[in-house]
N, C-alpha and C. Protein backbone atom coordinates (compact mmCIF):
# COMPACT_ATOMS: atom_id res chain seq x y z
N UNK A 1 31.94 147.65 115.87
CA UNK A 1 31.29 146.35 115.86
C UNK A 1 31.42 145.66 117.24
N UNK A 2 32.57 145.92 118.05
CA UNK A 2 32.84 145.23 118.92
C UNK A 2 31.76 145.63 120.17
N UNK A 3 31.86 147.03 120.11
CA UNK A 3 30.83 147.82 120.94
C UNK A 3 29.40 147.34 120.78
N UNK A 4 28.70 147.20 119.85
CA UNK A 4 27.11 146.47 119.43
C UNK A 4 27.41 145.27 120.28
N UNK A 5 28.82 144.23 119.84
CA UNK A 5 28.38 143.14 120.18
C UNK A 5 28.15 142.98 121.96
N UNK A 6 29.59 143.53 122.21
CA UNK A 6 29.20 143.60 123.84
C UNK A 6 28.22 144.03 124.94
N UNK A 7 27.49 145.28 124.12
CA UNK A 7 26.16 145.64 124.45
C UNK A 7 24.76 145.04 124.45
N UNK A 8 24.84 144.13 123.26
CA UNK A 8 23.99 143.20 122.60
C UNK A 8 24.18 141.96 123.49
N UNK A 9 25.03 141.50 124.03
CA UNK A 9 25.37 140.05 124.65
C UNK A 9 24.89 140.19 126.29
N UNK A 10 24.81 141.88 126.70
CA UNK A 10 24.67 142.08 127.88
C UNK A 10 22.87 142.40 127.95
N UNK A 11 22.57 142.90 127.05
CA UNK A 11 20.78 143.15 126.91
C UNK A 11 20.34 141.86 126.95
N UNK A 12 20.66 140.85 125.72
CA UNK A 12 20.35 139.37 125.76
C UNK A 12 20.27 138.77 127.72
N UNK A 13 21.43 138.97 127.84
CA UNK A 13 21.44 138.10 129.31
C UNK A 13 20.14 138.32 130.57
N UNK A 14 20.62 140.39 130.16
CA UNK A 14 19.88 140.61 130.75
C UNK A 14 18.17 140.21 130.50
N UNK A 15 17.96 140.24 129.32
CA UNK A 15 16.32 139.81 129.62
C UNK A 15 16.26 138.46 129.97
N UNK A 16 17.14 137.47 129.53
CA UNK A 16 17.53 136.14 129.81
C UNK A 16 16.93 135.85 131.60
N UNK A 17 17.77 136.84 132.03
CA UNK A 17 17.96 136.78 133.48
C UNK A 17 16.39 137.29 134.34
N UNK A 18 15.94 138.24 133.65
CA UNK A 18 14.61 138.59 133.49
C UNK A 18 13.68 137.64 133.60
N UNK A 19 13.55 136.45 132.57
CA UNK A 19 12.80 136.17 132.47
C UNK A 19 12.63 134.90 133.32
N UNK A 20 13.99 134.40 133.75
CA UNK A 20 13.99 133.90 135.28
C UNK A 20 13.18 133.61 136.18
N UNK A 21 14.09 135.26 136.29
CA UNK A 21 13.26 135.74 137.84
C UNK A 21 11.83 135.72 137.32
N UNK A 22 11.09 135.79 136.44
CA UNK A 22 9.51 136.52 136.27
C UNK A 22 9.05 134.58 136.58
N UNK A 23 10.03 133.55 136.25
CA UNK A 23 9.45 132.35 136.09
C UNK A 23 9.51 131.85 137.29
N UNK A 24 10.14 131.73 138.49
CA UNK A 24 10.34 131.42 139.47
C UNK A 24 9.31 131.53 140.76
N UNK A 25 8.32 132.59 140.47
CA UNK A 25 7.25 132.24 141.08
C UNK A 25 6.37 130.94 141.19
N UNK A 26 6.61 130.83 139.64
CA UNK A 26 5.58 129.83 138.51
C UNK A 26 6.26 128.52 138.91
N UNK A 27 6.91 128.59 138.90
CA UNK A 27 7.73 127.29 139.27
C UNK A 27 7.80 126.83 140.73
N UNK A 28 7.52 128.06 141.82
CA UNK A 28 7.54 127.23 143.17
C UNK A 28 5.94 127.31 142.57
N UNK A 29 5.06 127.46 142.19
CA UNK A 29 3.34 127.30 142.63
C UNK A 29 3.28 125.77 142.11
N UNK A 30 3.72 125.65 140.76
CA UNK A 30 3.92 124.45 140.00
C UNK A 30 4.30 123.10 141.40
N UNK A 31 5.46 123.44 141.82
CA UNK A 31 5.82 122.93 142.53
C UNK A 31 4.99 122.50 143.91
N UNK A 32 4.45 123.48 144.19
CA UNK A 32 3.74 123.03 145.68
C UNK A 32 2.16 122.24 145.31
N UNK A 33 2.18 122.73 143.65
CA UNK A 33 0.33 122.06 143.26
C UNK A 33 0.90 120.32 143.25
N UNK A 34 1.94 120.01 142.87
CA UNK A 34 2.20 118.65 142.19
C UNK A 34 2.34 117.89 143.94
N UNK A 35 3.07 119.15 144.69
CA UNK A 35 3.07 118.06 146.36
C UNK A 35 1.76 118.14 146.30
N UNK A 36 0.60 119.32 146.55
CA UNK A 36 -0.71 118.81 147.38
C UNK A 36 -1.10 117.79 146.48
N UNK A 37 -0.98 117.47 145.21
CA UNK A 37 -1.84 116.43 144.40
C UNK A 37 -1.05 115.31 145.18
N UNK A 38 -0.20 114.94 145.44
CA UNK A 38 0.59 113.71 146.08
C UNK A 38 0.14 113.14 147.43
N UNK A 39 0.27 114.41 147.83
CA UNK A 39 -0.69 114.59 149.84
C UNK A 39 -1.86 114.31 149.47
N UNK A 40 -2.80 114.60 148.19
CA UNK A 40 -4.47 114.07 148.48
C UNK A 40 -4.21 112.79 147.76
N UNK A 41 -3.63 112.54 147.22
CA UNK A 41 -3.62 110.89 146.28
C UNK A 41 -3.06 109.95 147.81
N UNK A 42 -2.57 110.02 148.23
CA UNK A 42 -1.86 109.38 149.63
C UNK A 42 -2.55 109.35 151.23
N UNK A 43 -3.09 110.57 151.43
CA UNK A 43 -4.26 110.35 152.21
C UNK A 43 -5.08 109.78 151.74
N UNK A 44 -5.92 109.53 150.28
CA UNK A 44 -7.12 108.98 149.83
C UNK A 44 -6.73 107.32 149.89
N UNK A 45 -5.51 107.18 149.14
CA UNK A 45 -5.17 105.67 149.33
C UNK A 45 -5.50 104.79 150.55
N UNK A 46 -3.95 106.25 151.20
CA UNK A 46 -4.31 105.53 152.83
C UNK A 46 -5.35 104.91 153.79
N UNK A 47 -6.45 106.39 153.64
CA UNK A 47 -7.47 106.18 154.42
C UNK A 47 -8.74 104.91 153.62
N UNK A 48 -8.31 104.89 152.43
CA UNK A 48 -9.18 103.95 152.07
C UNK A 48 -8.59 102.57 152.54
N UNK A 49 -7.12 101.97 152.31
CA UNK A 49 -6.73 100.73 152.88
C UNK A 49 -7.10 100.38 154.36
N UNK A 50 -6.53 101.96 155.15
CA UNK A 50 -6.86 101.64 156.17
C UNK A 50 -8.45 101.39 157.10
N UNK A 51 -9.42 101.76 156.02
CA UNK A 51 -10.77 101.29 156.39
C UNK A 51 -11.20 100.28 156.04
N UNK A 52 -10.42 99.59 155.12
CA UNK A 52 -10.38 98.15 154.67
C UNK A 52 -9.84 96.90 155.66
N UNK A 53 -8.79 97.65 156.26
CA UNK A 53 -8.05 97.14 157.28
C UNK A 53 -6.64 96.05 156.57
N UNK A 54 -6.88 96.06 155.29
CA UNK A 54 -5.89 95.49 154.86
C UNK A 54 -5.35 96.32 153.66
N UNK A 55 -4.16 95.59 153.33
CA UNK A 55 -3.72 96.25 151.81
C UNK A 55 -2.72 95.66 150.46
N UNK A 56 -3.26 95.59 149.65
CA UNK A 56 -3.09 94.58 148.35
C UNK A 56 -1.82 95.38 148.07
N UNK A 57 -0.66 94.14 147.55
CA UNK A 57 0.39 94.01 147.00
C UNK A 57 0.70 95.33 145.66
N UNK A 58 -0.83 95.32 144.70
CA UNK A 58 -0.52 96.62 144.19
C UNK A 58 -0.56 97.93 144.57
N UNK A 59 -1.05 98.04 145.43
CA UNK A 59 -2.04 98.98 146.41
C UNK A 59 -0.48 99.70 146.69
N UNK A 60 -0.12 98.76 147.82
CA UNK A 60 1.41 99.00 148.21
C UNK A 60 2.32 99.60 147.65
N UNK A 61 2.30 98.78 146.33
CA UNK A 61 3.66 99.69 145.51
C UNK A 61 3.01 100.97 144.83
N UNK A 62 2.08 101.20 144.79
CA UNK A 62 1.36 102.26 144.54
C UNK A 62 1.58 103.48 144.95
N UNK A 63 1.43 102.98 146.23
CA UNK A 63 1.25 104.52 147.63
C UNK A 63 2.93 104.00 147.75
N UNK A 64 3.72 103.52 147.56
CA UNK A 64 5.20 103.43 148.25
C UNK A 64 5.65 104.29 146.56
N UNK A 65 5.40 104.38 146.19
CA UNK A 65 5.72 105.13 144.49
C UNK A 65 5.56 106.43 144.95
N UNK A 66 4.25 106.80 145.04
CA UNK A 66 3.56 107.91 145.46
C UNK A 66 4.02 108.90 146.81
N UNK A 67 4.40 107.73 147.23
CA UNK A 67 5.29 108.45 148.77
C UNK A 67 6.51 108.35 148.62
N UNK A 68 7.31 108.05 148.23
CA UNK A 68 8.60 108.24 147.72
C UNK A 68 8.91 109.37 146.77
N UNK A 69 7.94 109.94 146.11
CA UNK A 69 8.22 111.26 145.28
C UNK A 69 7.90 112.44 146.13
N UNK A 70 6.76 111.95 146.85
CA UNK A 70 5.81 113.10 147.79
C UNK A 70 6.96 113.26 148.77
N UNK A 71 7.90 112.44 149.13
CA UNK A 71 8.71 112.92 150.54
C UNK A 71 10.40 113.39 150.01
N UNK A 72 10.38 113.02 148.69
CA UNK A 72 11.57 113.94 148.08
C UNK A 72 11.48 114.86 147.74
N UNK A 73 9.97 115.54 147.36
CA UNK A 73 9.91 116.97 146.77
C UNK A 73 9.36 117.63 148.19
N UNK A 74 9.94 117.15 149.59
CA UNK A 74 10.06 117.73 151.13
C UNK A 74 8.21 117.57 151.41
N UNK A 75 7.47 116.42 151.15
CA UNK A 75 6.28 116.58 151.79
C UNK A 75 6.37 116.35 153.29
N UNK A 76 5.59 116.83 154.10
CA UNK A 76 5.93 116.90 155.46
C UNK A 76 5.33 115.66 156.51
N UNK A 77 5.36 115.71 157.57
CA UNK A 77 5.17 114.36 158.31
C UNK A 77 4.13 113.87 158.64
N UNK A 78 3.00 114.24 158.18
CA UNK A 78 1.59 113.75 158.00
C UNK A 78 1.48 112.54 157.53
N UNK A 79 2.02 112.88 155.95
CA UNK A 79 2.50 111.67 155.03
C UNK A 79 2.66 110.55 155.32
N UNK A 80 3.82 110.64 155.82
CA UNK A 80 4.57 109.67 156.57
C UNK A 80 3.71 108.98 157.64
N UNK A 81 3.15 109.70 158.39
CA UNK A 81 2.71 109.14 159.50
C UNK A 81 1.56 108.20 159.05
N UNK A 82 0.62 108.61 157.80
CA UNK A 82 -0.07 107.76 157.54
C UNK A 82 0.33 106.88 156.38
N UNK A 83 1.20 106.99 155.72
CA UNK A 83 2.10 106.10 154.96
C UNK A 83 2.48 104.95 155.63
N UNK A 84 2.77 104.98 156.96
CA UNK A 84 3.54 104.03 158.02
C UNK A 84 2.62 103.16 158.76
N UNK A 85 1.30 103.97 158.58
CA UNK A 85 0.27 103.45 159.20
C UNK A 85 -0.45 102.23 158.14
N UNK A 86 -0.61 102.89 156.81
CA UNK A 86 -0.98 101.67 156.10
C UNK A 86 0.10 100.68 155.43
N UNK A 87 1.01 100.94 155.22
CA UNK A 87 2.33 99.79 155.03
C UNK A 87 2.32 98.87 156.33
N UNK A 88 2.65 99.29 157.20
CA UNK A 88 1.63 98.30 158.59
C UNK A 88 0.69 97.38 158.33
N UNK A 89 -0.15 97.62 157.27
CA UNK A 89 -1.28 96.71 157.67
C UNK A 89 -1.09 95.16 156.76
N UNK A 90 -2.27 94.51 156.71
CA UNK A 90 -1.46 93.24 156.49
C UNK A 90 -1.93 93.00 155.03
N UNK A 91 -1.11 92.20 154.17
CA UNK A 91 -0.76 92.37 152.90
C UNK A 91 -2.07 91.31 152.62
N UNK A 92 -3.09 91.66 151.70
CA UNK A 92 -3.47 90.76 150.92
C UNK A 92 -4.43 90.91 149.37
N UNK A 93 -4.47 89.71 148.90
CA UNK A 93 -4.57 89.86 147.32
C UNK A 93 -5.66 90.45 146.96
């Protein structure tokens, strides 16, 4: 009995471990679809405030929401650069 079980606990893991690795692709693609959706929601914001030349109080916490997730899950300095560009501009209702 002891023999089944220890054999049995090591097959388990192993497909366990299996099925991991088979998910880990899936999970960085997952991962990089949810940054580009962040990068086009943030350029679109951006470039729209900034053709406005101004930018509303909700607007703001909007894209500062939006860019605060986008630059923790490592979005790169594009972002930022136009993140910085429309937080810059001048606040109105």
């Amino acid at each position: 009995m002891q023999f089944i079980l220890e054999y049995w606990a090591q097959w388990v893991f192993a497909l366990m471990g299996g099925a991991v690795l088979a998910a880990i692709p899936k999970i960085k693609a997952l991962w990089q679809a949810v940054l580009a959706l962040l990068h086009d929601r943030i350029y679109t914001e951006c470039y729209h405030f900034l053709s406005l030349g101004h930018i509303t109080p909700d607007g703001l916490r909007n894209l500062t929401y939006l860019y605060k997730t986008y630059h923790t899950m490592g979005g790169n300095g594009t972002g930022t650069e136009l993140y910085n560009r429309a937080k810059a501009l001048p606040i109105h209702d």
